[in-house]
Structure formats: structure tokens, C-alpha cells
PDB file of N, CA and C in Angstrom:
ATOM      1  N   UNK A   1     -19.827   2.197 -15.138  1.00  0.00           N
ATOM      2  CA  UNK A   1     -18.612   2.935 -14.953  1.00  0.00           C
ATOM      3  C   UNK A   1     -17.423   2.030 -14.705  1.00  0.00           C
ATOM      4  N   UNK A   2     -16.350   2.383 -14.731  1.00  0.00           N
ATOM      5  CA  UNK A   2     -14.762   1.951 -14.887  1.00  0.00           C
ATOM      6  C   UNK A   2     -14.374   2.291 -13.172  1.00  0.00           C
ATOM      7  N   UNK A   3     -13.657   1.471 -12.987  1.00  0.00           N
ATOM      8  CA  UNK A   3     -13.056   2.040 -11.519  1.00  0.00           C
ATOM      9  C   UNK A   3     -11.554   1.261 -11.734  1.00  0.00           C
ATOM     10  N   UNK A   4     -10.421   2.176 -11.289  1.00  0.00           N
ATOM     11  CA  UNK A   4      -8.939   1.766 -11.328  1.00  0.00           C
ATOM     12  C   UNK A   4      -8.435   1.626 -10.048  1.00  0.00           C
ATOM     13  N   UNK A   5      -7.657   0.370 -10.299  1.00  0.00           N
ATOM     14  CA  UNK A   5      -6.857   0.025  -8.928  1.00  0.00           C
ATOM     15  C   UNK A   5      -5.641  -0.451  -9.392  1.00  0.00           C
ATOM     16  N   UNK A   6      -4.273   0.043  -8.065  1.00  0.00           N
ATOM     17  CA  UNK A   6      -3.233  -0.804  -8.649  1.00  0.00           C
ATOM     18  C   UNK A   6      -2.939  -2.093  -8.009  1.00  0.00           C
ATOM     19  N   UNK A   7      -1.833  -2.717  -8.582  1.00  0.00           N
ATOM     20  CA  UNK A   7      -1.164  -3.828  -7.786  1.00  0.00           C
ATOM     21  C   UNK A   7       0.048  -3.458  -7.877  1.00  0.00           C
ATOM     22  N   UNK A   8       0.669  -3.378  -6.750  1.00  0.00           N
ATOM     23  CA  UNK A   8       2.003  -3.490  -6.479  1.00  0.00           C
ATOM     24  C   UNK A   8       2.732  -4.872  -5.567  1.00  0.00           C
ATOM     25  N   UNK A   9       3.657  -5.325  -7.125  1.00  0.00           N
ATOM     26  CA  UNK A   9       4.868  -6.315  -6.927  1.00  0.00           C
ATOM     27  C   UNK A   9       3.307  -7.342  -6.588  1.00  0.00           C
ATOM     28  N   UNK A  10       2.437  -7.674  -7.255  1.00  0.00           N
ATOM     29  CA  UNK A  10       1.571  -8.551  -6.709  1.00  0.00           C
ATOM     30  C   UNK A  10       0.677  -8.467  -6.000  1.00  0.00           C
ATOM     31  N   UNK A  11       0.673  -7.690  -4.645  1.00  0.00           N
ATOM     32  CA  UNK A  11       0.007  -7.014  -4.124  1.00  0.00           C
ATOM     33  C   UNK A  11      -1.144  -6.107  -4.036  1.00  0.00           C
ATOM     34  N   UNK A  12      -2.604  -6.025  -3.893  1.00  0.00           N
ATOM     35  CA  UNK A  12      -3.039  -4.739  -4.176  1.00  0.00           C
ATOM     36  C   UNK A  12      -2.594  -3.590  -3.070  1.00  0.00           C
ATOM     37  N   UNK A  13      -2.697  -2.691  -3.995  1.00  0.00           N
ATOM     38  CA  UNK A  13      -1.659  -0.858  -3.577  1.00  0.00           C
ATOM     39  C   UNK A  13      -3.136  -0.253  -3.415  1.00  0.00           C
ATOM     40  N   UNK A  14      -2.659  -0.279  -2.072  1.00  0.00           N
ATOM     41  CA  UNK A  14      -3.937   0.719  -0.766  1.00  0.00           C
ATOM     42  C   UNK A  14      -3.712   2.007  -1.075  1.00  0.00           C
ATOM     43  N   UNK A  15      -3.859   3.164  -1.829  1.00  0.00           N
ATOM     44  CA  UNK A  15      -3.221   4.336  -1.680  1.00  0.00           C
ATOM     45  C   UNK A  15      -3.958   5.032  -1.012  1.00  0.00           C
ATOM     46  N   UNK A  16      -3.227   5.738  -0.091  1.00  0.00           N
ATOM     47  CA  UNK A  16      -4.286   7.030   0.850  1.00  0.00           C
ATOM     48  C   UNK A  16      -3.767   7.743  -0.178  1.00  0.00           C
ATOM     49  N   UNK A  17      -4.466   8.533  -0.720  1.00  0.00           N
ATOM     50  CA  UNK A  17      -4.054   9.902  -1.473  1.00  0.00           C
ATOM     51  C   UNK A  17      -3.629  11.110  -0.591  1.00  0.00           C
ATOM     52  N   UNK A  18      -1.940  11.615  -1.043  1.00  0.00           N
ATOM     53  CA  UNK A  18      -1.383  12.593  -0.250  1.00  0.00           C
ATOM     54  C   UNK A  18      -0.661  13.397  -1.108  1.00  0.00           C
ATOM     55  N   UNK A  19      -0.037  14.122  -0.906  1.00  0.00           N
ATOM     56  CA  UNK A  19       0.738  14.908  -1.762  1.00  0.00           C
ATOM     57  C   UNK A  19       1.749  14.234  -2.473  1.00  0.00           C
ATOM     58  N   UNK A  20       2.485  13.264  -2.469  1.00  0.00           N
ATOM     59  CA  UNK A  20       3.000  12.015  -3.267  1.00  0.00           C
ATOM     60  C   UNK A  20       2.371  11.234  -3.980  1.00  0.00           C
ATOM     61  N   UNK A  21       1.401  10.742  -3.731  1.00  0.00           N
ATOM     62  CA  UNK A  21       0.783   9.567  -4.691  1.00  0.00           C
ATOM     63  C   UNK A  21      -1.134   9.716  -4.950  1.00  0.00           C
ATOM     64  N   UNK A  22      -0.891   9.491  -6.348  1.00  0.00           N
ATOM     65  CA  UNK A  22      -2.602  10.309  -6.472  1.00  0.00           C
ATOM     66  C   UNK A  22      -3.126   8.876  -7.845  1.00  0.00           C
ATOM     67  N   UNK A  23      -4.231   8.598  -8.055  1.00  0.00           N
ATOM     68  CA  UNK A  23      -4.886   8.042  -8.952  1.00  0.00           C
ATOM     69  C   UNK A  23      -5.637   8.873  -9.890  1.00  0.00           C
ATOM     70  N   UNK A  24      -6.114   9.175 -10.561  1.00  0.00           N
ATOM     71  CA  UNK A  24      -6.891   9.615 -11.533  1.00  0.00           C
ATOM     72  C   UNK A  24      -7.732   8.644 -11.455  1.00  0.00           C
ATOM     73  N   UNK A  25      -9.388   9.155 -10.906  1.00  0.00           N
ATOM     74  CA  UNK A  25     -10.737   7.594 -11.532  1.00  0.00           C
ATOM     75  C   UNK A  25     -10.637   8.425 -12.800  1.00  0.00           C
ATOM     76  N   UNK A  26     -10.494   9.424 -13.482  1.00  0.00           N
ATOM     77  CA  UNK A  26     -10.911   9.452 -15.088  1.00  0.00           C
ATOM     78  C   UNK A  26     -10.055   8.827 -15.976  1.00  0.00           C
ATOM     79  N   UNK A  27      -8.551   8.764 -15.492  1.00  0.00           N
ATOM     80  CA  UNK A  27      -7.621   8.055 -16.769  1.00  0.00           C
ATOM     81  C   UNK A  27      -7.378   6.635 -16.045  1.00  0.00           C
ATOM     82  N   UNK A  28      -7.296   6.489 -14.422  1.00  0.00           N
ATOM     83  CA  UNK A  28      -6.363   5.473 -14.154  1.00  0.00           C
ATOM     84  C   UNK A  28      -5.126   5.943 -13.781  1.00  0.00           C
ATOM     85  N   UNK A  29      -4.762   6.776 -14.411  1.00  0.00           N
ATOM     86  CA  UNK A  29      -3.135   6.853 -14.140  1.00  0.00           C
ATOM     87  C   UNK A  29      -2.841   7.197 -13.057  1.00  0.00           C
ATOM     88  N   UNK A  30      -1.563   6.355 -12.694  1.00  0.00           N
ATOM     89  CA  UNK A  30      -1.277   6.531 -11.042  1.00  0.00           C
ATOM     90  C   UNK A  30      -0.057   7.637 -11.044  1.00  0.00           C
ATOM     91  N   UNK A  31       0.197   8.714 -10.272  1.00  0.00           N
ATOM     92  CA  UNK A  31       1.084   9.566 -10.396  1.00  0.00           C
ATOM     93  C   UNK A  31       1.352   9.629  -8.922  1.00  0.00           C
ATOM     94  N   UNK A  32       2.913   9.568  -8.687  1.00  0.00           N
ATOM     95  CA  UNK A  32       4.393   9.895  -7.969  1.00  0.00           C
ATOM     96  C   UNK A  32       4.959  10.980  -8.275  1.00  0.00           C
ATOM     97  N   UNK A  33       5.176  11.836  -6.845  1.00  0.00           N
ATOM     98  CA  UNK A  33       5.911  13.076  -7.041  1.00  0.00           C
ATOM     99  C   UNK A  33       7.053  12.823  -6.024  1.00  0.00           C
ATOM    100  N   UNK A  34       8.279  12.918  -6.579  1.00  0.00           N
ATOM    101  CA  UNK A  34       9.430  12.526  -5.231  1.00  0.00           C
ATOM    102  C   UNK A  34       9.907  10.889  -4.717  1.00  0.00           C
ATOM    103  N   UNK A  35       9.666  10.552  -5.766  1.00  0.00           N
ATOM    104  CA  UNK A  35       9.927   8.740  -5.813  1.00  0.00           C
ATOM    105  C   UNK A  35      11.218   8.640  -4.793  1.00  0.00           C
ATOM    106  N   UNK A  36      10.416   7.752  -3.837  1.00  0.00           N
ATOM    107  CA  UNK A  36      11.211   7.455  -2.673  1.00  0.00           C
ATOM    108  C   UNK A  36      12.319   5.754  -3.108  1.00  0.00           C
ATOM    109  N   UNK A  37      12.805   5.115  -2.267  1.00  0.00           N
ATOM    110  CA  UNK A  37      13.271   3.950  -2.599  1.00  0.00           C
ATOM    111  C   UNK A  37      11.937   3.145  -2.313  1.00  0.00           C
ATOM    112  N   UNK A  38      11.188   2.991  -1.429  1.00  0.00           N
ATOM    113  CA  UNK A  38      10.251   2.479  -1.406  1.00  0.00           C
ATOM    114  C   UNK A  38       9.520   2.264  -2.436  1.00  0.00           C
ATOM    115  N   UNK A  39       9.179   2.845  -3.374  1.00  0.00           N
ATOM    116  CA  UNK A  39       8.252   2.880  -4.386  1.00  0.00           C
ATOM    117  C   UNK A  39       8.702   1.937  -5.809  1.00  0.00           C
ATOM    118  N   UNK A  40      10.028   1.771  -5.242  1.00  0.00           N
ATOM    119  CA  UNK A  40      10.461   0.581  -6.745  1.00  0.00           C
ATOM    120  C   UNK A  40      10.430  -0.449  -6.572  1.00  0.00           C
ATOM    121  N   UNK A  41       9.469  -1.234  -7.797  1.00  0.00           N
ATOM    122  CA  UNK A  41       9.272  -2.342  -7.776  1.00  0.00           C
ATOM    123  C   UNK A  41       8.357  -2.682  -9.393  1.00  0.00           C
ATOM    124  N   UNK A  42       7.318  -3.413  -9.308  1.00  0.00           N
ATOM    125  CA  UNK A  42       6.951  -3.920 -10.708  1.00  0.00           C
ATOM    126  C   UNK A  42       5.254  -3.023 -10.324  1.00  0.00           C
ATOM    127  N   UNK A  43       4.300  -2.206 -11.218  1.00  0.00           N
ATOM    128  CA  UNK A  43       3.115  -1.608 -10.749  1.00  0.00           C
ATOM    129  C   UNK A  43       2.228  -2.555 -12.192  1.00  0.00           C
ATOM    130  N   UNK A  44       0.703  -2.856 -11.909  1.00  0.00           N
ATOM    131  CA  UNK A  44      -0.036  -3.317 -12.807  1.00  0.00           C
ATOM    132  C   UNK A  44      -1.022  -2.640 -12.576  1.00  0.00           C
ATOM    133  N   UNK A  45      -2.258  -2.259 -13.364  1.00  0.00           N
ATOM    134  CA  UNK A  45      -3.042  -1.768 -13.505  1.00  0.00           C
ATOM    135  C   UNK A  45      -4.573  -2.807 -13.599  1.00  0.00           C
ATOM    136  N   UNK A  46      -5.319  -2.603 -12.742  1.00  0.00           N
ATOM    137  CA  UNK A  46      -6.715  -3.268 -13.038  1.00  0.00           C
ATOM    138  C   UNK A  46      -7.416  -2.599 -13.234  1.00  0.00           C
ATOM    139  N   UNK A  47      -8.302  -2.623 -14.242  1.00  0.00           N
ATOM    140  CA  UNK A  47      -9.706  -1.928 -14.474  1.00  0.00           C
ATOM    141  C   UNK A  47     -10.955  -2.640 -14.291  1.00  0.00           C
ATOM    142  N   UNK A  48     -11.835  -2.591 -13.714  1.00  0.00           N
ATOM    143  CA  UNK A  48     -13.094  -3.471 -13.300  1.00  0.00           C
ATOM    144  C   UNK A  48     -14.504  -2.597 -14.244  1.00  0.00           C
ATOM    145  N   UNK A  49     -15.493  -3.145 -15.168  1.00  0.00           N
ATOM    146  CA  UNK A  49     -16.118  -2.298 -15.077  1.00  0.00           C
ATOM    147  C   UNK A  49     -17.628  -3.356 -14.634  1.00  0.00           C
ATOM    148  N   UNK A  50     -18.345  -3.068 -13.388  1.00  0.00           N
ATOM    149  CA  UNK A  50     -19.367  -3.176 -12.966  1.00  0.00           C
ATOM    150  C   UNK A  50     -20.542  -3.822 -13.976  1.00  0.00           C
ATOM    151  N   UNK A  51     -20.841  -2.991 -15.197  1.00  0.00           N
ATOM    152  CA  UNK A  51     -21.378  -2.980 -15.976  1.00  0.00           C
ATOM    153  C   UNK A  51     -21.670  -4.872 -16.875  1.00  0.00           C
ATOM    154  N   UNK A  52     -20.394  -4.958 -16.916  1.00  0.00           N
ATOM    155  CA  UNK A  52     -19.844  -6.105 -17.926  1.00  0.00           C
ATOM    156  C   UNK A  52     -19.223  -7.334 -16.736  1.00  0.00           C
ATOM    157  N   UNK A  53     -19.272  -6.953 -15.669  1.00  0.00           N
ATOM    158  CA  UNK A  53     -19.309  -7.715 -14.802  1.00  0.00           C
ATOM    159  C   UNK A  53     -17.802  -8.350 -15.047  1.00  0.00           C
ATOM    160  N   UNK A  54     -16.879  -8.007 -15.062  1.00  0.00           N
ATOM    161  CA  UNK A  54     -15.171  -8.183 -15.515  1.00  0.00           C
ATOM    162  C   UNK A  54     -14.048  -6.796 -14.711  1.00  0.00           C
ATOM    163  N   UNK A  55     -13.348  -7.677 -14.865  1.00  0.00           N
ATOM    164  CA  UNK A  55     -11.880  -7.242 -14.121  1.00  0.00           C
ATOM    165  C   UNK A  55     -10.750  -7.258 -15.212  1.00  0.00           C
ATOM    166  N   UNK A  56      -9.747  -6.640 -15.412  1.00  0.00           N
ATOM    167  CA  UNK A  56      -8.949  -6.859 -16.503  1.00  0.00           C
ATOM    168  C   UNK A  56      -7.459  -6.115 -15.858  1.00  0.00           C
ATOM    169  N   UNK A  57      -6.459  -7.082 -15.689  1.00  0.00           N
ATOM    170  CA  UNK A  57      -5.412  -6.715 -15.273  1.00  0.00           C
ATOM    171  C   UNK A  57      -4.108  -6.448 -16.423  1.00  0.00           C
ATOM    172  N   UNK A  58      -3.556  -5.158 -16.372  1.00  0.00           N
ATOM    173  CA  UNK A  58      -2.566  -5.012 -17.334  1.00  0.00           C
ATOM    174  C   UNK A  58      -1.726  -5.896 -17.163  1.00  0.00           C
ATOM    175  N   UNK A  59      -0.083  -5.887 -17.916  1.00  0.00           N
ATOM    176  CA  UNK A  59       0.969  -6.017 -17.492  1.00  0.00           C
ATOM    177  C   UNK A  59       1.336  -5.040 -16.961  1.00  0.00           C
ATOM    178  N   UNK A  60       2.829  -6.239 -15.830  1.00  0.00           N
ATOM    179  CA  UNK A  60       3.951  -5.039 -15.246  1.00  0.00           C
ATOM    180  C   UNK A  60       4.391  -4.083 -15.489  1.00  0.00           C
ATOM    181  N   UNK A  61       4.444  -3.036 -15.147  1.00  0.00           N
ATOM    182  CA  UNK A  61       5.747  -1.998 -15.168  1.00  0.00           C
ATOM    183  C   UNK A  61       6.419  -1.895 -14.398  1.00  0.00           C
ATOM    184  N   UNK A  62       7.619  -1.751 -14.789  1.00  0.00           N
ATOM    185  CA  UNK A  62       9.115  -1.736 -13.630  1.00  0.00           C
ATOM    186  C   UNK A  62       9.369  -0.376 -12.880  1.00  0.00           C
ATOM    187  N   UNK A  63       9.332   0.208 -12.129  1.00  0.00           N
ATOM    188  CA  UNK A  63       9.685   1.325 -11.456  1.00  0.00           C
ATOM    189  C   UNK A  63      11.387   0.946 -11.114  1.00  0.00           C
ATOM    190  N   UNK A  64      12.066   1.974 -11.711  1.00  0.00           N
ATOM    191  CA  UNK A  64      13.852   1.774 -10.859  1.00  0.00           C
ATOM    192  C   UNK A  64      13.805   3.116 -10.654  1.00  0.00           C
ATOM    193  N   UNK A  65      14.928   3.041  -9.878  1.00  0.00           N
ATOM    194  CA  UNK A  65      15.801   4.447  -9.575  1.00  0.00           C
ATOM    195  C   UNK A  65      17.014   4.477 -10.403  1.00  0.00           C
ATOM    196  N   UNK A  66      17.163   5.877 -10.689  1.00  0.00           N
ATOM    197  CA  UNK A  66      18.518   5.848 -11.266  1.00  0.00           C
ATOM    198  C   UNK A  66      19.509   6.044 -10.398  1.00  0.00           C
ATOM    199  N   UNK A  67      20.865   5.501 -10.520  1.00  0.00           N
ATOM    200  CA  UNK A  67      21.447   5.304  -9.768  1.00  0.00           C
ATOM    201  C   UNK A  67      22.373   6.923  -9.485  1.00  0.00           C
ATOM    202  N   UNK A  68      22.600   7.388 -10.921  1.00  0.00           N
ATOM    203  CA  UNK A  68      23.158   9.151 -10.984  1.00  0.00           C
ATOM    204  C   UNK A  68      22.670  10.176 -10.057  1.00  0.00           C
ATOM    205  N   UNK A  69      20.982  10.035  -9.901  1.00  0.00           N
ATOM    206  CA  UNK A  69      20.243  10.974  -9.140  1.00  0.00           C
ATOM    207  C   UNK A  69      19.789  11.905 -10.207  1.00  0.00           C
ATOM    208  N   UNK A  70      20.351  11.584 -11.821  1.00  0.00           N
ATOM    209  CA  UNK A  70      20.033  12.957 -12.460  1.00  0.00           C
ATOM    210  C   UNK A  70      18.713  12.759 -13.315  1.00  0.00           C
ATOM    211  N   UNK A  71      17.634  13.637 -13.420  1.00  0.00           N
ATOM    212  CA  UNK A  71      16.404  13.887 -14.312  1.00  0.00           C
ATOM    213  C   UNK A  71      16.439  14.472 -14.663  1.00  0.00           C
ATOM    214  N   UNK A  72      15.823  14.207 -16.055  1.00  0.00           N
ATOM    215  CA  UNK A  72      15.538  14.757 -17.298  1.00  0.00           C
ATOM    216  C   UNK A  72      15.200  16.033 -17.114  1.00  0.00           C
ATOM    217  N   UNK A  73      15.855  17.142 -17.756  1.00  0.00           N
ATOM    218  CA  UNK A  73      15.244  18.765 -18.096  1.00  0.00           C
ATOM    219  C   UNK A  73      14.126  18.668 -18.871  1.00  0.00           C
ATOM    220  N   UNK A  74      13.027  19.360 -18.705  1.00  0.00           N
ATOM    221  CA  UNK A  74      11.762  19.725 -19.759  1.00  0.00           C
ATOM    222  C   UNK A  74      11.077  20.674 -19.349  1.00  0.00           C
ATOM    223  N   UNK A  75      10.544  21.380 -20.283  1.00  0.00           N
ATOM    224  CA  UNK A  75       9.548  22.801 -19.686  1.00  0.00           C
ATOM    225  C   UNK A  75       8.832  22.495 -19.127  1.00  0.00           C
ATOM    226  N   UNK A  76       8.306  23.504 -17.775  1.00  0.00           N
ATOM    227  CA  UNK A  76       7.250  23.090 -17.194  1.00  0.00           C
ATOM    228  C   UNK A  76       5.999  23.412 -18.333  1.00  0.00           C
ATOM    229  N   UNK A  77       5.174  21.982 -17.431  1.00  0.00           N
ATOM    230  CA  UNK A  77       3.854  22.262 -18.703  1.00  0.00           C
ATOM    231  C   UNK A  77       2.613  21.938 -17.648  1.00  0.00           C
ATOM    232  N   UNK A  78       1.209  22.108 -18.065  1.00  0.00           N
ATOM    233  CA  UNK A  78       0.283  21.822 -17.221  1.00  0.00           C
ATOM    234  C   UNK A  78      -0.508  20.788 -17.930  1.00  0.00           C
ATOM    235  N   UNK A  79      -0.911  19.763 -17.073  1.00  0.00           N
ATOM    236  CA  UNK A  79      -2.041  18.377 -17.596  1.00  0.00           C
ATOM    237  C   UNK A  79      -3.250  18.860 -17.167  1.00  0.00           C
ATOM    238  N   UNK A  80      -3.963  18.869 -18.363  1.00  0.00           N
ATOM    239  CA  UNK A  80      -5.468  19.165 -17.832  1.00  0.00           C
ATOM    240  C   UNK A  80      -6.143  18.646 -18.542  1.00  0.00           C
ATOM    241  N   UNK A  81      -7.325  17.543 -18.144  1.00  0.00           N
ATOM    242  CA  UNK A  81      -7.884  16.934 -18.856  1.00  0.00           C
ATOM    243  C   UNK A  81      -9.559  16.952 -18.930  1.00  0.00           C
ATOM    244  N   UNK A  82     -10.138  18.325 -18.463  1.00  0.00           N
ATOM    245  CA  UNK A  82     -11.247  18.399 -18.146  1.00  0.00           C
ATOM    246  C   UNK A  82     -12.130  18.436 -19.877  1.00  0.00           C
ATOM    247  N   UNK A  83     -13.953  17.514 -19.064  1.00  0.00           N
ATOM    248  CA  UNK A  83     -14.439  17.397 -20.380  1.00  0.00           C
ATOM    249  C   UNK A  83     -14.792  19.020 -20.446  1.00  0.00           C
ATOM    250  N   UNK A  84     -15.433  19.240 -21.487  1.00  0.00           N
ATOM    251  CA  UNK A  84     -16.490  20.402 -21.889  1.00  0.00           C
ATOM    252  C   UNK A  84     -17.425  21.182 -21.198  1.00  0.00           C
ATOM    253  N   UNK A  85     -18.094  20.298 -20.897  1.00  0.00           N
ATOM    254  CA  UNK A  85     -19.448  20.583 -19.884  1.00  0.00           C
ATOM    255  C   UNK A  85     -19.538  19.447 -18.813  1.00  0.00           C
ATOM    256  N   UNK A  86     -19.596  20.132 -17.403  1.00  0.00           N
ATOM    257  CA  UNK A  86     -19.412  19.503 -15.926  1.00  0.00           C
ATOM    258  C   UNK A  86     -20.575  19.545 -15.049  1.00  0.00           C
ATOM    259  N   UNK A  87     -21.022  18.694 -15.205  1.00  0.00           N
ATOM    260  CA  UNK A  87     -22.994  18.589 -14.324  1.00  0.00           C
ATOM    261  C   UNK A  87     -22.552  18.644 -13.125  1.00  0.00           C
ATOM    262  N   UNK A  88     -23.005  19.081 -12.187  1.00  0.00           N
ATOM    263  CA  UNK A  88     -23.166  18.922 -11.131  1.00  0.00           C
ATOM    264  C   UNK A  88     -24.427  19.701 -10.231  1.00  0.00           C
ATOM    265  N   UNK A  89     -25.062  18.398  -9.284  1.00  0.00           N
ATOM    266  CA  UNK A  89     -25.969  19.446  -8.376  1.00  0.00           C
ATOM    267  C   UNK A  89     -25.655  19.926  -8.076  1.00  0.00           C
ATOM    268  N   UNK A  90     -26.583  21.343  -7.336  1.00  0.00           N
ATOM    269  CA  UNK A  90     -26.090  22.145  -6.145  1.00  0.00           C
ATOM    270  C   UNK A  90     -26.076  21.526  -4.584  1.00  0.00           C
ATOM    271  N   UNK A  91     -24.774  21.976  -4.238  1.00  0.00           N
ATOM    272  CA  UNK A  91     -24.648  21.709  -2.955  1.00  0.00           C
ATOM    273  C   UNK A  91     -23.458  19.889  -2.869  1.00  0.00           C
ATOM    274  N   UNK A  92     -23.196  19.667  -4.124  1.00  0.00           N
ATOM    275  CA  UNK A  92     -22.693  18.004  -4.583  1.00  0.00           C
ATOM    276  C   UNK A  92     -21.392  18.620  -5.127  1.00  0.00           C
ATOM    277  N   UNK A  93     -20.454  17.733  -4.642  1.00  0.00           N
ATOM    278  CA  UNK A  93     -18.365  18.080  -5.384  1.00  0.00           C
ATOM    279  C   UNK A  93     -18.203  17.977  -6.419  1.00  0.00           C
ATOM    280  N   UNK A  94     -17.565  18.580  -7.304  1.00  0.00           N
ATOM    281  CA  UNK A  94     -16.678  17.982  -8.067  1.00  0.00           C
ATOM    282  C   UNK A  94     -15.378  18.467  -8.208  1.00  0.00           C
ATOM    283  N   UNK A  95     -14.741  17.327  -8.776  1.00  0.00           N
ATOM    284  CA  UNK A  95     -13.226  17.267  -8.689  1.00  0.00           C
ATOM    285  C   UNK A  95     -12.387  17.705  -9.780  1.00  0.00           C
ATOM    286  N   UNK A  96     -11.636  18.118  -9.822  1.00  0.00           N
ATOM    287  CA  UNK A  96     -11.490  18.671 -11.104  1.00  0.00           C
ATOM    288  C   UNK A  96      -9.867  18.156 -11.135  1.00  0.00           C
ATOM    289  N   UNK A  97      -8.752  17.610 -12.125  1.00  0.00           N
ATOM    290  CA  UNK A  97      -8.062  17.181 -12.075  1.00  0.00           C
ATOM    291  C   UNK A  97      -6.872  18.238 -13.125  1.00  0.00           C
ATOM    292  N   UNK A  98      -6.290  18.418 -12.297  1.00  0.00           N
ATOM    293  CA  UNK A  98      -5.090  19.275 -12.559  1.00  0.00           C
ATOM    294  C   UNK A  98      -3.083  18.518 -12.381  1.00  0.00           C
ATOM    295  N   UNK A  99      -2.535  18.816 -13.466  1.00  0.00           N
ATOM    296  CA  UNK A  99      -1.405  18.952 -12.897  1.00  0.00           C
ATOM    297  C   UNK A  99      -0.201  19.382 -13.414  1.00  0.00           C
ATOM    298  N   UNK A 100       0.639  19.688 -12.745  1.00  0.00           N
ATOM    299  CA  UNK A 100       1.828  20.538 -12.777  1.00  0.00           C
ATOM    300  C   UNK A 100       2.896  20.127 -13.241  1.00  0.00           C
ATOM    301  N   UNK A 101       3.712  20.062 -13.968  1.00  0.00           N
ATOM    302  CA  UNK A 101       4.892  19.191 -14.217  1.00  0.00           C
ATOM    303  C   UNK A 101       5.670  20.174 -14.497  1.00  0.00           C
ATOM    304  N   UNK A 102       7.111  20.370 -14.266  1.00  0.00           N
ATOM    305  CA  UNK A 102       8.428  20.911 -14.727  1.00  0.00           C
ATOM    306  C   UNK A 102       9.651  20.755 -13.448  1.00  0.00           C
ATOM    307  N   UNK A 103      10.543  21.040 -14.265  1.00  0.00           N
ATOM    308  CA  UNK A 103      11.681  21.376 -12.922  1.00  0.00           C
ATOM    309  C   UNK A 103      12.131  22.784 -13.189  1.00  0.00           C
TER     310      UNK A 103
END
């Protein structure tokens, strides 16, 4: 299996998952709701997979703020990326990954 972590500005990015900042283990993708000033800076992506015994770090991405305050209009839409068929024992979690986007 694949496991995702970020780095921030160099750093590895500890995230407690809260209502602001969430990871996806199925895509990786790191998602921000309400981008504070704190949060700008350069983000990289590592993927490790166990298997192959390797680590593989993206390049940077730049996080800015705009300086206007103004964002983009778009319909709200929903991300859902669930497979087909979802095993799970009884009595064992699963997570199911949802999300919301619009203004």
C-alpha cells in the first residue's frame, strides 16, 4: 500500500485532522477549507510505498493569498470518489470520503 504525507516549506506537516485541513490516504490530496495566513507557503507531497521499499517526493507548490479577498464563483458540486464494491468486516470502519464544494 501507498501512504501520503506532506511537507511544508521543508518541514514535515503534522496534520491533526479538523474541520480545516484533511488528507485523503486514497488520492493524497491535501484539502483546506478557510485558508488562514498561516497556511501560505511552498506544500510537497511524499508518497512512500512499503512494498518497493521507496519514498518519492513531489515538487513545490506555492500557496498565496490574494491580496483582493475575492474567489472565484462556481456551482456548488460534490467530490465523491468511492470504489464499487466496499469490504468490510463486521463490527471494523470504514471511511468513506466525501466532499462539498461551492459558494
Amino acid at each position: 500500500g501507498l501512504s501520503y504525507t506532506w511537507i511544508f516549506n521543508n518541514n514535515p506537516l503534522y496534520l491533526q485532522e479538523d474541520s480545516r485541513r484533511f488528507v485523503s490516504q486514497a488520492t493524497g490530496s491535501l484539502y483546506l477549507a478557510k485558508v488562514e495566513r498561516w497556511d501560505v507557503g511552498n506544500y510537497s507531497c511524499a508518497v512512500s510505498s512499503v512494498g518497493a521499499q521507496r519514498r518519492v517526493r513531489g515538487p513545490p507548490a506555492a500557496l498565496t493569498l490574494r491580496g483582493d479577498g475575492v474567489m472565484g464563483e462556481y456551482e456548488p458540486k460534490i467530490e465523491v470518489r468511492f470504489p464499487e464494491i466496499i469490504h468490510a468486516a463486521k463490527g471494523s470502519s470504514v471511511r468513506l470520503e466525501c466532499f462539498a464544494l461551492g459558494k
